[in-house]
N, C-alpha and C. Protein backbone atom coordinates (compact mmCIF):
# COMPACT_ATOMS: atom_id res chain seq x y z
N UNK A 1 -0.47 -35.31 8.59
CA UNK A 1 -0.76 -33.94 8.93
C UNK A 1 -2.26 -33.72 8.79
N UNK A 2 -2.86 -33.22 9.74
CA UNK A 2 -4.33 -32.96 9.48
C UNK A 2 -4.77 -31.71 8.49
N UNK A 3 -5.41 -31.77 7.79
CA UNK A 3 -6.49 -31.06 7.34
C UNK A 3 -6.80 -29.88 7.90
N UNK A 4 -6.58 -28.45 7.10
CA UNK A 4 -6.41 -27.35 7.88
C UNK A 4 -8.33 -26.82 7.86
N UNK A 5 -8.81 -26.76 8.85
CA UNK A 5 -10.19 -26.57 8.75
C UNK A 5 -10.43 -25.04 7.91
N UNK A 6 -11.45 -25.23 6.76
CA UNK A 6 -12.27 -24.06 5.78
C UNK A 6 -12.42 -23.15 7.05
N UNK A 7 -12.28 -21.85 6.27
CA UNK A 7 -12.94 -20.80 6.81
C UNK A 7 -14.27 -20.71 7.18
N UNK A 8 -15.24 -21.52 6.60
CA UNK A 8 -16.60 -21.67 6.58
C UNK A 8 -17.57 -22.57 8.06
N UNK A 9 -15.93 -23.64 8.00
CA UNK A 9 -15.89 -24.71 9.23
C UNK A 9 -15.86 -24.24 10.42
N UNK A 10 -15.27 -22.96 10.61
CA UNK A 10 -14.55 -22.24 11.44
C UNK A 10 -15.52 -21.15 11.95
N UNK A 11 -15.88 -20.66 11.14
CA UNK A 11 -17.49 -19.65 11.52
C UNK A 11 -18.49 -20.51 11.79
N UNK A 12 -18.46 -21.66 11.42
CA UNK A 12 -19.87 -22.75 12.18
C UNK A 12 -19.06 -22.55 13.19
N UNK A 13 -18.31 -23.32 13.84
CA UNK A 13 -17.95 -23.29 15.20
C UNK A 13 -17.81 -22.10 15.74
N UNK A 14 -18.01 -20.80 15.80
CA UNK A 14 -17.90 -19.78 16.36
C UNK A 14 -19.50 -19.78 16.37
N UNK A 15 -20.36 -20.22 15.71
CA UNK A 15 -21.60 -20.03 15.43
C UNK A 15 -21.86 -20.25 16.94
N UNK A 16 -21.97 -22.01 16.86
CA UNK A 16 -22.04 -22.79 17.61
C UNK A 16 -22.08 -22.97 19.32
N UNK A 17 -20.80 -22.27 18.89
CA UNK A 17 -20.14 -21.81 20.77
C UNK A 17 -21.04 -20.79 20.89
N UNK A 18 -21.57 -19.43 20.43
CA UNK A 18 -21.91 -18.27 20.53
C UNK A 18 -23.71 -18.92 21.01
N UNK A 19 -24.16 -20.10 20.23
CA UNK A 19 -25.71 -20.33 20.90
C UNK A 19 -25.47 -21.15 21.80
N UNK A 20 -24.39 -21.92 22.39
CA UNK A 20 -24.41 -22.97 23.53
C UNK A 20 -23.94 -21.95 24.32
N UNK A 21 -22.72 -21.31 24.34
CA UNK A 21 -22.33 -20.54 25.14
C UNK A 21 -22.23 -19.02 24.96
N UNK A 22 -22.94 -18.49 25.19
CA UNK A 22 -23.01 -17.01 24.63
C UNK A 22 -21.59 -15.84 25.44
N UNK A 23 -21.36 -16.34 26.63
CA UNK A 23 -20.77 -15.52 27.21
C UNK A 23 -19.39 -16.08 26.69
N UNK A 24 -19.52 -17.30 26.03
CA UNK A 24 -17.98 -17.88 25.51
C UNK A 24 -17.20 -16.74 24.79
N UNK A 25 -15.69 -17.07 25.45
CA UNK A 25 -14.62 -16.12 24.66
C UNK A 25 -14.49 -16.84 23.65
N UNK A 26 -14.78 -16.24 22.21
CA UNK A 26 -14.16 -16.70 20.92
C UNK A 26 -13.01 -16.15 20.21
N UNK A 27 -12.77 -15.16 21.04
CA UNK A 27 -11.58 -14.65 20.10
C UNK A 27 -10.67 -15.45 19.09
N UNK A 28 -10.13 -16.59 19.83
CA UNK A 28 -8.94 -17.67 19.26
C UNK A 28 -9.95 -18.02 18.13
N UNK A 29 -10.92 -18.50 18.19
CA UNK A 29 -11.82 -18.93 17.21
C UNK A 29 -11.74 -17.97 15.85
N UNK A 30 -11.58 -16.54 16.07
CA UNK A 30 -12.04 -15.46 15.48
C UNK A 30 -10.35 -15.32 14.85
N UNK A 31 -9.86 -15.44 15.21
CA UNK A 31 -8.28 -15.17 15.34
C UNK A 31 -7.99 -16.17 13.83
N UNK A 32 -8.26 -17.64 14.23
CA UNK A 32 -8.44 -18.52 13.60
C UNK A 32 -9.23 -18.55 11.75
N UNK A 33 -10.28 -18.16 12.09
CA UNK A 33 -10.76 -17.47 11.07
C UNK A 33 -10.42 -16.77 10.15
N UNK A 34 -9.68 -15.51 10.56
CA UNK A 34 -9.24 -14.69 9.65
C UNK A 34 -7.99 -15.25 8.93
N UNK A 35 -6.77 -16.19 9.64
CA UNK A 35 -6.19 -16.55 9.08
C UNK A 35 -6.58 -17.61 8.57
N UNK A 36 -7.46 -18.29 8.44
CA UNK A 36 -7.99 -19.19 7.51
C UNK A 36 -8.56 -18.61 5.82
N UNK A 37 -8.95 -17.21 6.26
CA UNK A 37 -9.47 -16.81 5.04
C UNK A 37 -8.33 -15.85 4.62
N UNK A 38 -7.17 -15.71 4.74
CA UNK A 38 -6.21 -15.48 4.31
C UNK A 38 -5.48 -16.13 3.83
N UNK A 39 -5.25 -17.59 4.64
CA UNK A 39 -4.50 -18.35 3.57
C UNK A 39 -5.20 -19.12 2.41
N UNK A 40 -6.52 -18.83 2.20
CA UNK A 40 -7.64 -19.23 0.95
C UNK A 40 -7.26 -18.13 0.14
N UNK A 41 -7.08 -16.89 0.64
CA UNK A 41 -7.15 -15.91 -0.68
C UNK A 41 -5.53 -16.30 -1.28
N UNK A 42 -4.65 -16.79 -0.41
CA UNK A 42 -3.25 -16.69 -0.75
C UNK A 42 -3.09 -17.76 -1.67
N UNK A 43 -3.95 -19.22 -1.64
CA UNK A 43 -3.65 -20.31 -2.25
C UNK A 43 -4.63 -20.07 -3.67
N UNK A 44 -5.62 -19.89 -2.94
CA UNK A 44 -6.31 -19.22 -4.68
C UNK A 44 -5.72 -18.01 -5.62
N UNK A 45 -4.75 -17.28 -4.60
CA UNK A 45 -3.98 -16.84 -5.93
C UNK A 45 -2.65 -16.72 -6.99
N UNK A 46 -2.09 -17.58 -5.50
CA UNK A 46 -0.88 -18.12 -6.07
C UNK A 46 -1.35 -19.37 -7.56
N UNK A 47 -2.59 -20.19 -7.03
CA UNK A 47 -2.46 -21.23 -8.08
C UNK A 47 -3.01 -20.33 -9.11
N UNK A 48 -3.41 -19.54 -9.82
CA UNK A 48 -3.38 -18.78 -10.66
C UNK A 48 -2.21 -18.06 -11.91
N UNK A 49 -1.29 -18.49 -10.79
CA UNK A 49 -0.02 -17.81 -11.40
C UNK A 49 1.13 -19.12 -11.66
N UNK A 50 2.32 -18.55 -12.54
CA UNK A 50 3.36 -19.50 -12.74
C UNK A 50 3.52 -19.57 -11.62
N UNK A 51 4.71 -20.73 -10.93
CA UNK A 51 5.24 -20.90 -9.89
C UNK A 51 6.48 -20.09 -9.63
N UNK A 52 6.52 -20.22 -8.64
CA UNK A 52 7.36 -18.69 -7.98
C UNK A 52 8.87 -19.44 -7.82
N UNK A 53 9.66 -18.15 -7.98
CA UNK A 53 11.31 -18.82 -7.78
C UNK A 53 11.80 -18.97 -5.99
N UNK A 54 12.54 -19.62 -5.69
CA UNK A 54 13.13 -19.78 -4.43
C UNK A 54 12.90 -18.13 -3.85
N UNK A 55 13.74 -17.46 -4.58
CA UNK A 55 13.97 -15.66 -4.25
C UNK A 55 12.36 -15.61 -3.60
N UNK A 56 11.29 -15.24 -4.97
CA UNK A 56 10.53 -15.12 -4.66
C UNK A 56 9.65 -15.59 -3.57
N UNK A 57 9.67 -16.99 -3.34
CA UNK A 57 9.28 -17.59 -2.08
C UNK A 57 9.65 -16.90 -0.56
N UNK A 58 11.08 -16.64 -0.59
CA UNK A 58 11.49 -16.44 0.33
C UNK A 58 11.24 -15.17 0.60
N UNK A 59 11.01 -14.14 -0.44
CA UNK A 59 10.63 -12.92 -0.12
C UNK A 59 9.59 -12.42 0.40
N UNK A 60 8.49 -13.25 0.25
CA UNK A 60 6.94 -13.10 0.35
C UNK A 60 7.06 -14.00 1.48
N UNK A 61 7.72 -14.90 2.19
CA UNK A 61 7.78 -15.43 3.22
C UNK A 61 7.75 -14.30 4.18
N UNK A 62 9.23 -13.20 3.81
CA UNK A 62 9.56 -12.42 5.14
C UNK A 62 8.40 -11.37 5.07
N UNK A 63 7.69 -11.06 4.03
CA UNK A 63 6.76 -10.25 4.06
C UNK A 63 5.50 -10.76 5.18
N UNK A 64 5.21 -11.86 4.74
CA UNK A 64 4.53 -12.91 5.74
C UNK A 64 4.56 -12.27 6.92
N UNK A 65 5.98 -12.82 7.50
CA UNK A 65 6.19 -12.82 9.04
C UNK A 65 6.91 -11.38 9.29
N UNK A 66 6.87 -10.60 8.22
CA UNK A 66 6.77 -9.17 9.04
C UNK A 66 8.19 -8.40 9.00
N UNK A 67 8.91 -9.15 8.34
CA UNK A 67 10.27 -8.80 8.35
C UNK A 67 11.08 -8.21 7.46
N UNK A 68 10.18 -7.91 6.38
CA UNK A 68 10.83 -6.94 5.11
C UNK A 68 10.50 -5.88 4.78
N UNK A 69 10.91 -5.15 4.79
CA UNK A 69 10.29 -3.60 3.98
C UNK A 69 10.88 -2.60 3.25
């Protein structure tokens, strides 16, 4: 499985495209990004904490994808 590219990796390459190609669409790039620095805040704060029960997993899963409330 590859290596999920840093948030940091991810704004160079938006950098990047933006001085080679200025008129370049980055959105996906941008898109990319934010969920990169979301799942950094999520892993830096889960490892902070005990480990979570199945329940719990699964709950914060559907929260995830939008499906609980």
């Amino acid at each position: 499985m590859a290596e999920t590219p840093t948030p940091t990796e991810i704004a160079c390459k938006i950098a990047r495209t933006r001085r080679y190609a200025p008129d370049a669409d980055v959105t996906d790039l941008q898109r990319e990004l934010h969920a990169a620095k979301i799942a950094k805040f999520v892993r830096e704060t889960a490892d902070r904490f005990p480990p979570l029960s199945d329940d719990q997993k699964s709950t914060l899963a559907l929260l995830i994808k939008g499906g609980a409330h």
